[in-house]
N, C-alpha and C. Protein backbone atom coordinates (compact mmCIF):
# COMPACT_ATOMS: atom_id res chain seq x y z
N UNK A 1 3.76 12.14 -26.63
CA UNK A 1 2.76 12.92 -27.31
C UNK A 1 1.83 13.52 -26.25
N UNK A 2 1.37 15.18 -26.36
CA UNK A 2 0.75 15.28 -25.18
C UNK A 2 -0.93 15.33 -26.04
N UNK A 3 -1.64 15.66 -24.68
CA UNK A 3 -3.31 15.38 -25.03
C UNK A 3 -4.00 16.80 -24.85
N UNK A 4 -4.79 16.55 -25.41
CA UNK A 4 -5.58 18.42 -25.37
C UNK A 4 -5.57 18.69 -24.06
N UNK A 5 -5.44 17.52 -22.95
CA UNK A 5 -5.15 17.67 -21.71
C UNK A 5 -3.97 18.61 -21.23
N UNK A 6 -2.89 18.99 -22.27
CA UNK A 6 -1.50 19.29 -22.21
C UNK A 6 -1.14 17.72 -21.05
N UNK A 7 -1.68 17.24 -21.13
CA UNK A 7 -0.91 15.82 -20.09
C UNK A 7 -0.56 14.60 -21.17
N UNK A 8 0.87 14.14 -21.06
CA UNK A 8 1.34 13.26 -21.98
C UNK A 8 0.23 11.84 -22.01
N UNK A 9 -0.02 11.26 -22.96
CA UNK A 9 -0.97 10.08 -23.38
C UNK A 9 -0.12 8.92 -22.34
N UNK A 10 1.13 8.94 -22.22
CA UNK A 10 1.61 7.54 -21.55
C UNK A 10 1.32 7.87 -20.21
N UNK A 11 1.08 8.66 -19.75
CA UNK A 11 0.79 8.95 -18.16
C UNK A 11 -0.78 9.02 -17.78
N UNK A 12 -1.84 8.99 -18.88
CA UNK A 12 -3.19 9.24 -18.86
C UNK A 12 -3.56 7.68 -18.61
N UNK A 13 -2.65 6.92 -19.53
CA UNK A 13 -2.49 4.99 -19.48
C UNK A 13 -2.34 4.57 -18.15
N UNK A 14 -1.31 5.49 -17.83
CA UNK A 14 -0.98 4.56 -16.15
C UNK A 14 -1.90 5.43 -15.63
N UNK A 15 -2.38 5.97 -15.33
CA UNK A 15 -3.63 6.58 -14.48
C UNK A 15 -4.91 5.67 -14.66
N UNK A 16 -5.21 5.15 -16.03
CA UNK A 16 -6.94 4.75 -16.49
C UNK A 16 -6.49 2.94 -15.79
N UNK A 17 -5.38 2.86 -16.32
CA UNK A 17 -4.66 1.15 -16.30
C UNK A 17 -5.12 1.25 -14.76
N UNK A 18 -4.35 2.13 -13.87
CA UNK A 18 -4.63 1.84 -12.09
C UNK A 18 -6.08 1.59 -11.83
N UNK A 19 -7.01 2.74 -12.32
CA UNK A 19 -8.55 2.54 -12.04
C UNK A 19 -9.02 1.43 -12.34
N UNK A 20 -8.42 0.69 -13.80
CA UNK A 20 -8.97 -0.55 -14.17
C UNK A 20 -8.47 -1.95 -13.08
N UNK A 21 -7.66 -1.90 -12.92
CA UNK A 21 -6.80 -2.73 -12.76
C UNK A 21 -6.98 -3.00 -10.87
N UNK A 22 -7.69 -1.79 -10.13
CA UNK A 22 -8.05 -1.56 -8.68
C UNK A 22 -9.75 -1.86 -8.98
N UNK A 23 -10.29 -1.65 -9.94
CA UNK A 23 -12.15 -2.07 -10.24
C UNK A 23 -12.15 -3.59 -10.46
N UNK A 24 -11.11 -4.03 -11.28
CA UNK A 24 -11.53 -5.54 -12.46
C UNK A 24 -10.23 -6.32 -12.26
N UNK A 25 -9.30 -6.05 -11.76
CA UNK A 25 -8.10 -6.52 -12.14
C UNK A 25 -7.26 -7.18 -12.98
N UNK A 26 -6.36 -7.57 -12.51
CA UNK A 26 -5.47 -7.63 -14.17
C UNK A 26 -5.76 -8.45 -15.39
N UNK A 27 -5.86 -9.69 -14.90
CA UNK A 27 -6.75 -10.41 -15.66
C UNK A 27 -8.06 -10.01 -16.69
N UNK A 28 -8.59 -9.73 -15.83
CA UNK A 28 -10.24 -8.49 -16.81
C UNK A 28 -10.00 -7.19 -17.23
N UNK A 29 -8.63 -7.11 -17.68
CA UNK A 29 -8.86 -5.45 -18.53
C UNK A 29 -7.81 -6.12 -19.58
N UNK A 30 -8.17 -4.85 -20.55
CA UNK A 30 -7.62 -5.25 -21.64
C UNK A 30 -7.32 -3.85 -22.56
N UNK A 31 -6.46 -3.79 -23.53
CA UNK A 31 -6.11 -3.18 -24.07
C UNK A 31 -6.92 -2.12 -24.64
N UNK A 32 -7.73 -2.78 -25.53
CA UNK A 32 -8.91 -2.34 -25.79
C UNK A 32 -10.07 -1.70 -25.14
N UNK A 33 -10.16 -1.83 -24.01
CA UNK A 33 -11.06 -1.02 -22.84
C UNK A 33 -10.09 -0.05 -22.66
N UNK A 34 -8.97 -0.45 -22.44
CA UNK A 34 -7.69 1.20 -21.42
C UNK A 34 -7.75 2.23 -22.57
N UNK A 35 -7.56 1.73 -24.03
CA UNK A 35 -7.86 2.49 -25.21
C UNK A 35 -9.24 3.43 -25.26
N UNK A 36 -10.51 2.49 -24.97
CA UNK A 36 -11.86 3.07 -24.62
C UNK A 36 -12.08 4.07 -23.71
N UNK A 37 -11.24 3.64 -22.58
CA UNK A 37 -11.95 4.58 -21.48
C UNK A 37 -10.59 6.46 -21.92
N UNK A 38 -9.47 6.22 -21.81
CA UNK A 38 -8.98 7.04 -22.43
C UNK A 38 -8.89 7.69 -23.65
N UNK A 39 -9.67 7.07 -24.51
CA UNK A 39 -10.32 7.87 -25.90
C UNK A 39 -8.89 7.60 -27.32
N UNK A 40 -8.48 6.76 -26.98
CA UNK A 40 -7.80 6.75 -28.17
C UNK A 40 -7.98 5.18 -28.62
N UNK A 41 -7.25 4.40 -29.86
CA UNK A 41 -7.45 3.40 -30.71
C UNK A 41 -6.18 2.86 -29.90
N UNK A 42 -6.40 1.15 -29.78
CA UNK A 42 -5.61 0.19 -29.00
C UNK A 42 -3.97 0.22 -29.51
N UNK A 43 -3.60 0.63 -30.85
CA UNK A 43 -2.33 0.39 -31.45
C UNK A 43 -1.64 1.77 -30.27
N UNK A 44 -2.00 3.15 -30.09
CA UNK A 44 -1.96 3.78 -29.38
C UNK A 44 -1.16 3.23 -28.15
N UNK A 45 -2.18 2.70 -27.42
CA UNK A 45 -1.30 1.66 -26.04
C UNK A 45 -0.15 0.97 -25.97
N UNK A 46 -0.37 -0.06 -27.49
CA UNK A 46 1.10 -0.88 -27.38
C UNK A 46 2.02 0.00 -27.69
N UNK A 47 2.00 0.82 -28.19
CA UNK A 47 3.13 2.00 -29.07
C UNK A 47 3.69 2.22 -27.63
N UNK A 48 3.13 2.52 -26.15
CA UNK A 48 3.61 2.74 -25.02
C UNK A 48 3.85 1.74 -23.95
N UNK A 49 3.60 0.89 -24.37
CA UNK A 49 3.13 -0.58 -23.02
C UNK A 49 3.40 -1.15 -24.01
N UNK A 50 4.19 -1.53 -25.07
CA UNK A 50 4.26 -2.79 -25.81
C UNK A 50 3.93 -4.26 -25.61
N UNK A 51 4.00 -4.43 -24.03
CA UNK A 51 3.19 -5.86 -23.02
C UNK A 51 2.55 -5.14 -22.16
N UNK A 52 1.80 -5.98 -21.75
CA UNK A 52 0.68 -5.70 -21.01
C UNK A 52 1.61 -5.97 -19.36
N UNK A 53 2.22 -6.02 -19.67
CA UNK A 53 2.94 -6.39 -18.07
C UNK A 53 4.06 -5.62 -18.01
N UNK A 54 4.53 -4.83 -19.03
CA UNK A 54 5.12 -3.14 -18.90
C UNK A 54 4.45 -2.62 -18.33
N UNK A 55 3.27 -2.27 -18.92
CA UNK A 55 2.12 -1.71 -18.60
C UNK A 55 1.83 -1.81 -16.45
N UNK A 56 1.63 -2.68 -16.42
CA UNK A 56 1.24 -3.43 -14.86
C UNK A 56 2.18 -3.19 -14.22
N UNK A 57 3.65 -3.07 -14.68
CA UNK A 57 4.57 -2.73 -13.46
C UNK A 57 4.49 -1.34 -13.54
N UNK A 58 4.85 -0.58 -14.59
CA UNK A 58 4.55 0.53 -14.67
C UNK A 58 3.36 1.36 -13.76
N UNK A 59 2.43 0.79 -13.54
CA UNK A 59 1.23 1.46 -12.87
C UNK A 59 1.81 1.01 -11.37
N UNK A 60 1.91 -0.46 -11.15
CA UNK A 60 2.57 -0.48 -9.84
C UNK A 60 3.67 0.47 -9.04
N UNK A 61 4.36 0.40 -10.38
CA UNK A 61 5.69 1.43 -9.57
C UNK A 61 5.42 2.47 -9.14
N UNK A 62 4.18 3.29 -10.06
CA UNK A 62 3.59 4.32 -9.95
C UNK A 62 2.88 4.69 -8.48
N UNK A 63 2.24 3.46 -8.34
CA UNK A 63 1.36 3.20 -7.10
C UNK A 63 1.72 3.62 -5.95
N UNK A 64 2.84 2.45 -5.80
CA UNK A 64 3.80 2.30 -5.06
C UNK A 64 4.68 3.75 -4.65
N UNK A 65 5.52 4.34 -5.32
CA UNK A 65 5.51 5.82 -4.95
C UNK A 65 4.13 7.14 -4.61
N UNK A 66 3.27 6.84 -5.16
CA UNK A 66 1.76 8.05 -4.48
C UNK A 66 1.63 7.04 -3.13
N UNK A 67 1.35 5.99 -2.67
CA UNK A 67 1.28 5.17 -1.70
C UNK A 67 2.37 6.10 -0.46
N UNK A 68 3.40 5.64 -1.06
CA UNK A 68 4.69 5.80 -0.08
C UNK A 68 4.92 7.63 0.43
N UNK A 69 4.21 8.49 -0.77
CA UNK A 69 3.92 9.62 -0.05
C UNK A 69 3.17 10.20 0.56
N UNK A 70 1.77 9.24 0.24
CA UNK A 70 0.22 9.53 1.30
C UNK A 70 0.97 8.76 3.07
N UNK A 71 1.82 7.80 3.11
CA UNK A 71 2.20 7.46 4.44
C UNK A 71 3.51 8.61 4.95
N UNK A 72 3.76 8.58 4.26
CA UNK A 72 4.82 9.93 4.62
C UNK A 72 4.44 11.08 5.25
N UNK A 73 3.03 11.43 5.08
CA UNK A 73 2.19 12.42 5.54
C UNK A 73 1.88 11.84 6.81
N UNK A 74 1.84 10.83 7.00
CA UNK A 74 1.25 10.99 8.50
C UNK A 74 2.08 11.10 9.33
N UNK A 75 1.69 12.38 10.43
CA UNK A 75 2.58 12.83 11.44
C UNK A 75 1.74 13.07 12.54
N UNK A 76 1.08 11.93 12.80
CA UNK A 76 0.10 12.30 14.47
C UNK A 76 1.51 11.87 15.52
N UNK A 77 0.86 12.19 16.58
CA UNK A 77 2.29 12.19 17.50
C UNK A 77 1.95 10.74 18.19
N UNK A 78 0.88 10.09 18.17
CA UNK A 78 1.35 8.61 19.13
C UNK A 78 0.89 7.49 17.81
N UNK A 79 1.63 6.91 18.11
CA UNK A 79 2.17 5.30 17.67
C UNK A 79 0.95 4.81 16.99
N UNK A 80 0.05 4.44 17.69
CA UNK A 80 -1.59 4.15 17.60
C UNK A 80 -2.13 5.51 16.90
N UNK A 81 -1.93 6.31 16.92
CA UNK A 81 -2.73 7.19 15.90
C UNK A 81 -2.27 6.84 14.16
N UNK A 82 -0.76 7.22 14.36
CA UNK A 82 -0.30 6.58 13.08
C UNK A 82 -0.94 5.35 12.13
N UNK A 83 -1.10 4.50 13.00
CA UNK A 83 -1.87 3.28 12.92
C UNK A 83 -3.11 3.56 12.24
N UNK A 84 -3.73 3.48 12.96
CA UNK A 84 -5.08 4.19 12.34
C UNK A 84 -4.88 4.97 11.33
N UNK A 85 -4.38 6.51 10.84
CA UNK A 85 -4.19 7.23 9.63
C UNK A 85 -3.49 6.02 8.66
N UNK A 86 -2.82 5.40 8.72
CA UNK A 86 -2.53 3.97 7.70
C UNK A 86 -3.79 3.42 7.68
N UNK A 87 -4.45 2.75 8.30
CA UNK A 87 -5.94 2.02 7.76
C UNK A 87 -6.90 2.87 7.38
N UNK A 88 -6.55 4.50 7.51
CA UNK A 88 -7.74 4.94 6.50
C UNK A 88 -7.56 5.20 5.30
N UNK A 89 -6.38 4.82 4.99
CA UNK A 89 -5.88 4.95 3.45
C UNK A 89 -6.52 4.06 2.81
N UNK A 90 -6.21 2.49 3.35
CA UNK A 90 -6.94 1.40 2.58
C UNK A 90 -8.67 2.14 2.85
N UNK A 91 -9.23 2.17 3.83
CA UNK A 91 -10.69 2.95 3.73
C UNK A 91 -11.18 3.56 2.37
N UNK A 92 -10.10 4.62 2.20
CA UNK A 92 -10.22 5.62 1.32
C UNK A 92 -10.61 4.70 -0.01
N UNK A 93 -9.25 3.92 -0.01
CA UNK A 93 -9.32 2.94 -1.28
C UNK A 93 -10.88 2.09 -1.59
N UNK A 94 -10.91 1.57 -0.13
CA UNK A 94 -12.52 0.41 0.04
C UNK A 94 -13.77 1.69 -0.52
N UNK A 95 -13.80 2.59 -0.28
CA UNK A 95 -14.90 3.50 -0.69
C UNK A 95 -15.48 3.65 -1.72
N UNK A 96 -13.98 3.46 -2.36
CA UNK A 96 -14.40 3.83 -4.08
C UNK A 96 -14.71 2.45 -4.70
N UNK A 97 -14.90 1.12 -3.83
CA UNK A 97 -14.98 0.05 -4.20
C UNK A 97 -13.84 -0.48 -5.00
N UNK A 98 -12.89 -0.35 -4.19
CA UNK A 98 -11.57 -0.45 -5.16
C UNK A 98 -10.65 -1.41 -3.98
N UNK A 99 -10.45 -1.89 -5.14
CA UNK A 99 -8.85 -3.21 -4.01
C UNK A 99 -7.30 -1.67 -4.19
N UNK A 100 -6.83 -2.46 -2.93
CA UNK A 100 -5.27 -1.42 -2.98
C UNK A 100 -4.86 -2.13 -4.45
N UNK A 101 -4.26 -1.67 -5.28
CA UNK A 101 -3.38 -2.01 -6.47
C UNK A 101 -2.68 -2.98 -6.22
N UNK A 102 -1.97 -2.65 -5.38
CA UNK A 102 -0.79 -3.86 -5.36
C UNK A 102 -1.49 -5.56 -4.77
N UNK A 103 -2.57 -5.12 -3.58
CA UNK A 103 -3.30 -6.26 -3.21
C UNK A 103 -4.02 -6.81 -4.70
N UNK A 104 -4.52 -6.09 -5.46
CA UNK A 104 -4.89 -6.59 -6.58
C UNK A 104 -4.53 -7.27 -7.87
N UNK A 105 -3.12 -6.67 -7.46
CA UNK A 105 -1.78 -7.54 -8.55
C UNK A 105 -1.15 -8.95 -7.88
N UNK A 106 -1.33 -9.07 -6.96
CA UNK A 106 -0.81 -9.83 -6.03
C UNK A 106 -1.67 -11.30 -6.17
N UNK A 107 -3.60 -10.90 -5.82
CA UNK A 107 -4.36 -11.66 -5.99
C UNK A 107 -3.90 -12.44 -7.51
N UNK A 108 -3.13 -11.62 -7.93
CA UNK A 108 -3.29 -12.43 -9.34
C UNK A 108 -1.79 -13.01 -10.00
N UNK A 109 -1.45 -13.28 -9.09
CA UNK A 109 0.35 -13.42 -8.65
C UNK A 109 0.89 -14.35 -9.69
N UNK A 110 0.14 -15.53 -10.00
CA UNK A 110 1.28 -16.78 -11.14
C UNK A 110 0.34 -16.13 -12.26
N UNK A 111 -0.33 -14.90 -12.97
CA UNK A 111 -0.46 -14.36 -14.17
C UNK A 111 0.40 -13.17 -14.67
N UNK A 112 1.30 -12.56 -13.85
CA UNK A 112 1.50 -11.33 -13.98
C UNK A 112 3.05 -11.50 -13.56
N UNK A 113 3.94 -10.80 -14.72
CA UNK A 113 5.64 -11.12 -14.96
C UNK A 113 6.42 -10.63 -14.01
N UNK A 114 7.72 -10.88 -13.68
CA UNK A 114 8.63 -10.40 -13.05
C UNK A 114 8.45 -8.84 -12.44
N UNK A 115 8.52 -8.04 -13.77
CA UNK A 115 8.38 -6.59 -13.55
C UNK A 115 6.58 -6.03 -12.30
N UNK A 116 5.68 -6.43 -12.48
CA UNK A 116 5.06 -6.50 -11.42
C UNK A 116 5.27 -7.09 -10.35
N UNK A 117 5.47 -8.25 -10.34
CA UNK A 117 5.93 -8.74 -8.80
C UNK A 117 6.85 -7.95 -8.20
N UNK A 118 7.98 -7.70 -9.09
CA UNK A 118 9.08 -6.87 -8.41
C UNK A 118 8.62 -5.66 -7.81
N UNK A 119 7.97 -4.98 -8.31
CA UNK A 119 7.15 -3.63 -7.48
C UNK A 119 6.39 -4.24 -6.57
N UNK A 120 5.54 -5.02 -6.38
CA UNK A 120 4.07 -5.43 -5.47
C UNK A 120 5.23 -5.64 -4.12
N UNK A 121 6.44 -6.93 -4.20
CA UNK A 121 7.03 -7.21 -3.34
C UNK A 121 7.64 -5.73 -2.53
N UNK A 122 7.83 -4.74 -3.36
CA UNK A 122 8.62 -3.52 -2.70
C UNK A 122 7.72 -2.96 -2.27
N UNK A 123 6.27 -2.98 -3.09
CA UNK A 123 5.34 -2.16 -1.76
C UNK A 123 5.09 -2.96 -0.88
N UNK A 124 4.99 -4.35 -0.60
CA UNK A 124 4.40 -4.62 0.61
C UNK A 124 5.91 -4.41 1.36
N UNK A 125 7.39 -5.05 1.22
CA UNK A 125 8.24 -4.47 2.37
C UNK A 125 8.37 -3.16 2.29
N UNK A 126 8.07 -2.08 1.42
CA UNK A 126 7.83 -0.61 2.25
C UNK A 126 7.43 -0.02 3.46
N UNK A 127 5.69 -0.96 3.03
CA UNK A 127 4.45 -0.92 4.22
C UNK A 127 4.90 -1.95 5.74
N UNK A 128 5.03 -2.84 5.20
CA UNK A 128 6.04 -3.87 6.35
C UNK A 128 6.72 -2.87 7.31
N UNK A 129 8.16 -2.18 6.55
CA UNK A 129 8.53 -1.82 7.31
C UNK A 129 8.55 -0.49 8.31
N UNK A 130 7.55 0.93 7.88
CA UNK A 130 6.57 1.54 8.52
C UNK A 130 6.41 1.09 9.32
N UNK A 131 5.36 0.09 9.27
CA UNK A 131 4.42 -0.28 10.33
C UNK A 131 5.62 -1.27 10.94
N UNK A 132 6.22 -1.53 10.84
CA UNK A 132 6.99 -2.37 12.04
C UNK A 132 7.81 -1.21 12.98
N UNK A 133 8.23 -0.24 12.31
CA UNK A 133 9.05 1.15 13.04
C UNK A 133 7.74 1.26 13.84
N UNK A 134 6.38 1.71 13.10
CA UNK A 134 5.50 2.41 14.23
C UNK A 134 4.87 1.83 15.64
N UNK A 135 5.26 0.39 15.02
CA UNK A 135 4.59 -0.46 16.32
C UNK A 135 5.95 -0.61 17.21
N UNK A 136 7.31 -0.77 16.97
CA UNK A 136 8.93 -0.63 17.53
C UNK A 136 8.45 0.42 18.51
N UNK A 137 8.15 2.10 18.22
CA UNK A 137 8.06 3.05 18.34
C UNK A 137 7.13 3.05 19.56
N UNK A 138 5.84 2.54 18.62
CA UNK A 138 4.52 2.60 20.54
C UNK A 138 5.31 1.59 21.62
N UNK A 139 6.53 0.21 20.98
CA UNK A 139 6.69 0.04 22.31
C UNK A 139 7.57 0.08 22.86
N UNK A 140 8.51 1.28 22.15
CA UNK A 140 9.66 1.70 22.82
C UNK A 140 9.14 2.76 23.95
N UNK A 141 7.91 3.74 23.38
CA UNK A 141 7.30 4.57 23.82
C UNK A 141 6.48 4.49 25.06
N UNK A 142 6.15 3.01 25.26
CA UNK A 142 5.26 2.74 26.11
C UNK A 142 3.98 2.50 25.91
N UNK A 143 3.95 3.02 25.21
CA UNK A 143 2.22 3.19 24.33
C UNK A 143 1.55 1.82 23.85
N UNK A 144 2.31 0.64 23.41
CA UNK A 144 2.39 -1.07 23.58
C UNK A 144 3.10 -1.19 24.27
N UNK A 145 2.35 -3.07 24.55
CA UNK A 145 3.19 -3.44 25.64
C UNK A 145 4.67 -3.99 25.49
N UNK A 146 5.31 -4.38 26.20
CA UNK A 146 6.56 -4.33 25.61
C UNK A 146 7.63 -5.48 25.27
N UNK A 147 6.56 -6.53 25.02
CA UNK A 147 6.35 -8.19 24.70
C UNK A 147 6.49 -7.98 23.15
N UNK A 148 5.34 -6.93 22.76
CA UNK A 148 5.08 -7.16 21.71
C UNK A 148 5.96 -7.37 19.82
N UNK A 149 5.77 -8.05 19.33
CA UNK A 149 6.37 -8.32 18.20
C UNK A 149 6.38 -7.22 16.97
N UNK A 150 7.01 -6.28 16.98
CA UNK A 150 6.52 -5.47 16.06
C UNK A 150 6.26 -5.89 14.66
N UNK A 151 7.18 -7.00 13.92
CA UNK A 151 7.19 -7.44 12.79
C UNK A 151 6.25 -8.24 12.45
N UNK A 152 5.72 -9.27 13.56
CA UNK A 152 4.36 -9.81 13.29
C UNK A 152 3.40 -9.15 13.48
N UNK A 153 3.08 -7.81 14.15
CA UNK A 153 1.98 -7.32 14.16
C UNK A 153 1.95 -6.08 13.14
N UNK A 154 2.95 -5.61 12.19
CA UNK A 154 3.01 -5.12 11.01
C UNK A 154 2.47 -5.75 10.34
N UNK A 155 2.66 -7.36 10.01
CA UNK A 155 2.13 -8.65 8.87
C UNK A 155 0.84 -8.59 9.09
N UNK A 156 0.40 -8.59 10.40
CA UNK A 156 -0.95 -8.90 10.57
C UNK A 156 -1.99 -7.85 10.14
N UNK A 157 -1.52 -6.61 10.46
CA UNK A 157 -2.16 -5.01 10.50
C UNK A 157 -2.36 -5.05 8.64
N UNK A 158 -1.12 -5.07 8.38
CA UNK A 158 -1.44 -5.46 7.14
C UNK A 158 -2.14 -6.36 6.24
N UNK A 159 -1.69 -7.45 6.56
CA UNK A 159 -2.49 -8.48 5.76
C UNK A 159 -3.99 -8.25 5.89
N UNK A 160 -4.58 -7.71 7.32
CA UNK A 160 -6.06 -7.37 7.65
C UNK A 160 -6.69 -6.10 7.09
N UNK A 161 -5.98 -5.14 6.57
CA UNK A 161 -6.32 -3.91 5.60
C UNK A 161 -6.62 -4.47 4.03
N UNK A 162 -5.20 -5.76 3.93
CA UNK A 162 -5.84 -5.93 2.36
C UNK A 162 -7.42 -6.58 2.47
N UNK A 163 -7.19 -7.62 3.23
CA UNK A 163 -8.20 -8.55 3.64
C UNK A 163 -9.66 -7.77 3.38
N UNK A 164 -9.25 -6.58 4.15
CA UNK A 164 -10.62 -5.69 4.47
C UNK A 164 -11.16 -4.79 3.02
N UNK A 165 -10.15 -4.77 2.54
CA UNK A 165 -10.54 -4.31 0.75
C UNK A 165 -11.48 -4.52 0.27
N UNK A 166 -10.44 -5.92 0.11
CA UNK A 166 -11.48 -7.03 -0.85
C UNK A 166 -13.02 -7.42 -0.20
N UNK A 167 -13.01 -7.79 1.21
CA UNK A 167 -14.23 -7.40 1.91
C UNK A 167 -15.30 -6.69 1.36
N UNK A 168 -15.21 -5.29 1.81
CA UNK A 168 -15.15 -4.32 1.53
C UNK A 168 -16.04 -3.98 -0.28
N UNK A 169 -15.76 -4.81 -1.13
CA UNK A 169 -16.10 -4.36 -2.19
C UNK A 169 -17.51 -5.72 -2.32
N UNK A 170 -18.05 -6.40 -1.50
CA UNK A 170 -19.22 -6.59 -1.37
C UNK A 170 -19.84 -6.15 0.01
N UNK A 171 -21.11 -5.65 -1.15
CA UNK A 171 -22.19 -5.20 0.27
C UNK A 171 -21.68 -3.70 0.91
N UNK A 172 -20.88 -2.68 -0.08
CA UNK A 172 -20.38 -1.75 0.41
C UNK A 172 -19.94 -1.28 1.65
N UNK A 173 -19.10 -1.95 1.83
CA UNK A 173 -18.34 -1.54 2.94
C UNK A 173 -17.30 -0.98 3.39
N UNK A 174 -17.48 0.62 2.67
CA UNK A 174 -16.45 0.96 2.69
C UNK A 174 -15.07 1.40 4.01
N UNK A 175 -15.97 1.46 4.81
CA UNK A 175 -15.22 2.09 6.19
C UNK A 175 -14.74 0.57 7.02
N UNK A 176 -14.58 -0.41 6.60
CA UNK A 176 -14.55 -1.69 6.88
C UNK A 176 -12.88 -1.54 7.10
N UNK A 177 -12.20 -0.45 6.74
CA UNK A 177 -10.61 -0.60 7.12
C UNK A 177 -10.36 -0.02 8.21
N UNK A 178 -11.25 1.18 7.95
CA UNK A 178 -11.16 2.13 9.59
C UNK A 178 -11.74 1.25 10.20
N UNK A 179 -12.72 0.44 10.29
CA UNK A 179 -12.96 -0.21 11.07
C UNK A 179 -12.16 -1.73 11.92
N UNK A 180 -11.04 -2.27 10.73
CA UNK A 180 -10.35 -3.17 11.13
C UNK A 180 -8.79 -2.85 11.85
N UNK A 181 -8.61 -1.40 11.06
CA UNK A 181 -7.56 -0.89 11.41
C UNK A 181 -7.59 -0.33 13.38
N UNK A 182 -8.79 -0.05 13.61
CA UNK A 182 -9.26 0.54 15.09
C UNK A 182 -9.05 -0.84 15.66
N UNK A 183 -9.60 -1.73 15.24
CA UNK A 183 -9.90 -2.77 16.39
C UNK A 183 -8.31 -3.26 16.58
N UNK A 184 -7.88 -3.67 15.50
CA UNK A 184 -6.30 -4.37 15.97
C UNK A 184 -5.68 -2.98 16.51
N UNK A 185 -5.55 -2.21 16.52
CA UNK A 185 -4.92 -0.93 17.11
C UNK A 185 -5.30 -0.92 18.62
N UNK A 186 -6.66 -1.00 19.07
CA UNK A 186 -7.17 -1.34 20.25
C UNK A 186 -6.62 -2.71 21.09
N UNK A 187 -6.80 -3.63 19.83
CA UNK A 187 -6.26 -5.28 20.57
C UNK A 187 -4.99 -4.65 20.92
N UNK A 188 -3.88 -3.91 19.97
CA UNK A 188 -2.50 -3.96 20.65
C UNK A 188 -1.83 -3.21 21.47
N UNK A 189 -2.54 -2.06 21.68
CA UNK A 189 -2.96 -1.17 22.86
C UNK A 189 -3.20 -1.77 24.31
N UNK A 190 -4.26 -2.51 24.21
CA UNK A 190 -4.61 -3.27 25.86
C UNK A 190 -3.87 -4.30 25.58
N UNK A 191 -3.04 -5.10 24.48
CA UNK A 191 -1.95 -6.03 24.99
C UNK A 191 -2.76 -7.34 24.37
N UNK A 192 -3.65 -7.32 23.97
CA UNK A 192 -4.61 -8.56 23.59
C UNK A 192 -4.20 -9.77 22.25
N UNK A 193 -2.91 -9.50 21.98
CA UNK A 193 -2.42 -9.83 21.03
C UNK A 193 -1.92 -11.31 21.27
């Protein structure tokens, strides 16, 4: 069914569901609010999300592909720049006082069914494996040193962007990714790892 928006109602869901679900997470939203904030009555929702964890993978999967094409865009030419344009994504995210989605589905891991996990797990080995090519890359390139572990310092780069999110959403801090993303980029640059 489309909306005076001409934009179909099941795609307005996974759009309001992500905002909710990156503000409050999964646990604290509810049918009845995604109904509220998108302007229609709750029977509406289930008619499209019949579970609430259709719903959750659905927005994940969603995620998970706009994710995978904001990194696709980055094309700086050294290793360490790349790096950095990846931690200002999570930034971007910390700004709006918002957890990454998937870090936020994740936090909430033994509530939320198969069909979410199954996406959350594919975005984080997406991002995994990026960042393990880009750090391969600086030290095939020279650009790291050439000790270095690319696969553990993908885990780490990562795990420290979600880290920095959630951070991040007390005491406004939003630049807290650019900021974590620089420093380990720096540590693995001079080798400090």
């Amino acid at each position: 069914m489309a909306r005076p928006s001409g934009r179909p109602l099941r795609q307005e869901l996974v759009e309001a569901g992500c905002q909710l679900i990156q503000s409050v997470g999964v646990g604290a939203f509810n049918y009845s609010a995604l109904a509220q904030v998108v302007g229609v009555k709750a029977p509406s929702v289930h008619h499209h999300f019949p579970r609430k964890e259709d719903l959750v993978a659905e927005v994940a999967r969603q995620y998970r592909l706009q994710f995978a094409d904001l990194v696709a865009q980055i094309d700086d030419d050294r290793a360490s720049e790349r790096l950095r344009s990846f931690a200002l994504l999570f930034s971007a995210t910390a700004a709006k006082q918002q957890m990454c989605l998937c870090g936020s589905v994740a936090a909430e891991w033994n509530a939320v069914g198969d069909g979410p996990r199954e996406q959350v797990e594919g975005f984080f080995d997406d991002q995994l494996s990026w960042l393990c090519d880009q750090v391969a890359n600086g030290v095939r390139g020279g650009e790291f040193p050439h000790d270095l572990n690319p696969q553990r310092c993908a885990e780490a780069l990562l795990a420290a962007l979600e880290g920095a999110t959630l951070l991040s959403r007390s005491g406004g801090r939003g630049e807290l990714g650019a900021h974590v993303g620089d420093f380990l980029v720096d540590l693995v640059t001079r080798g400090d790892t």
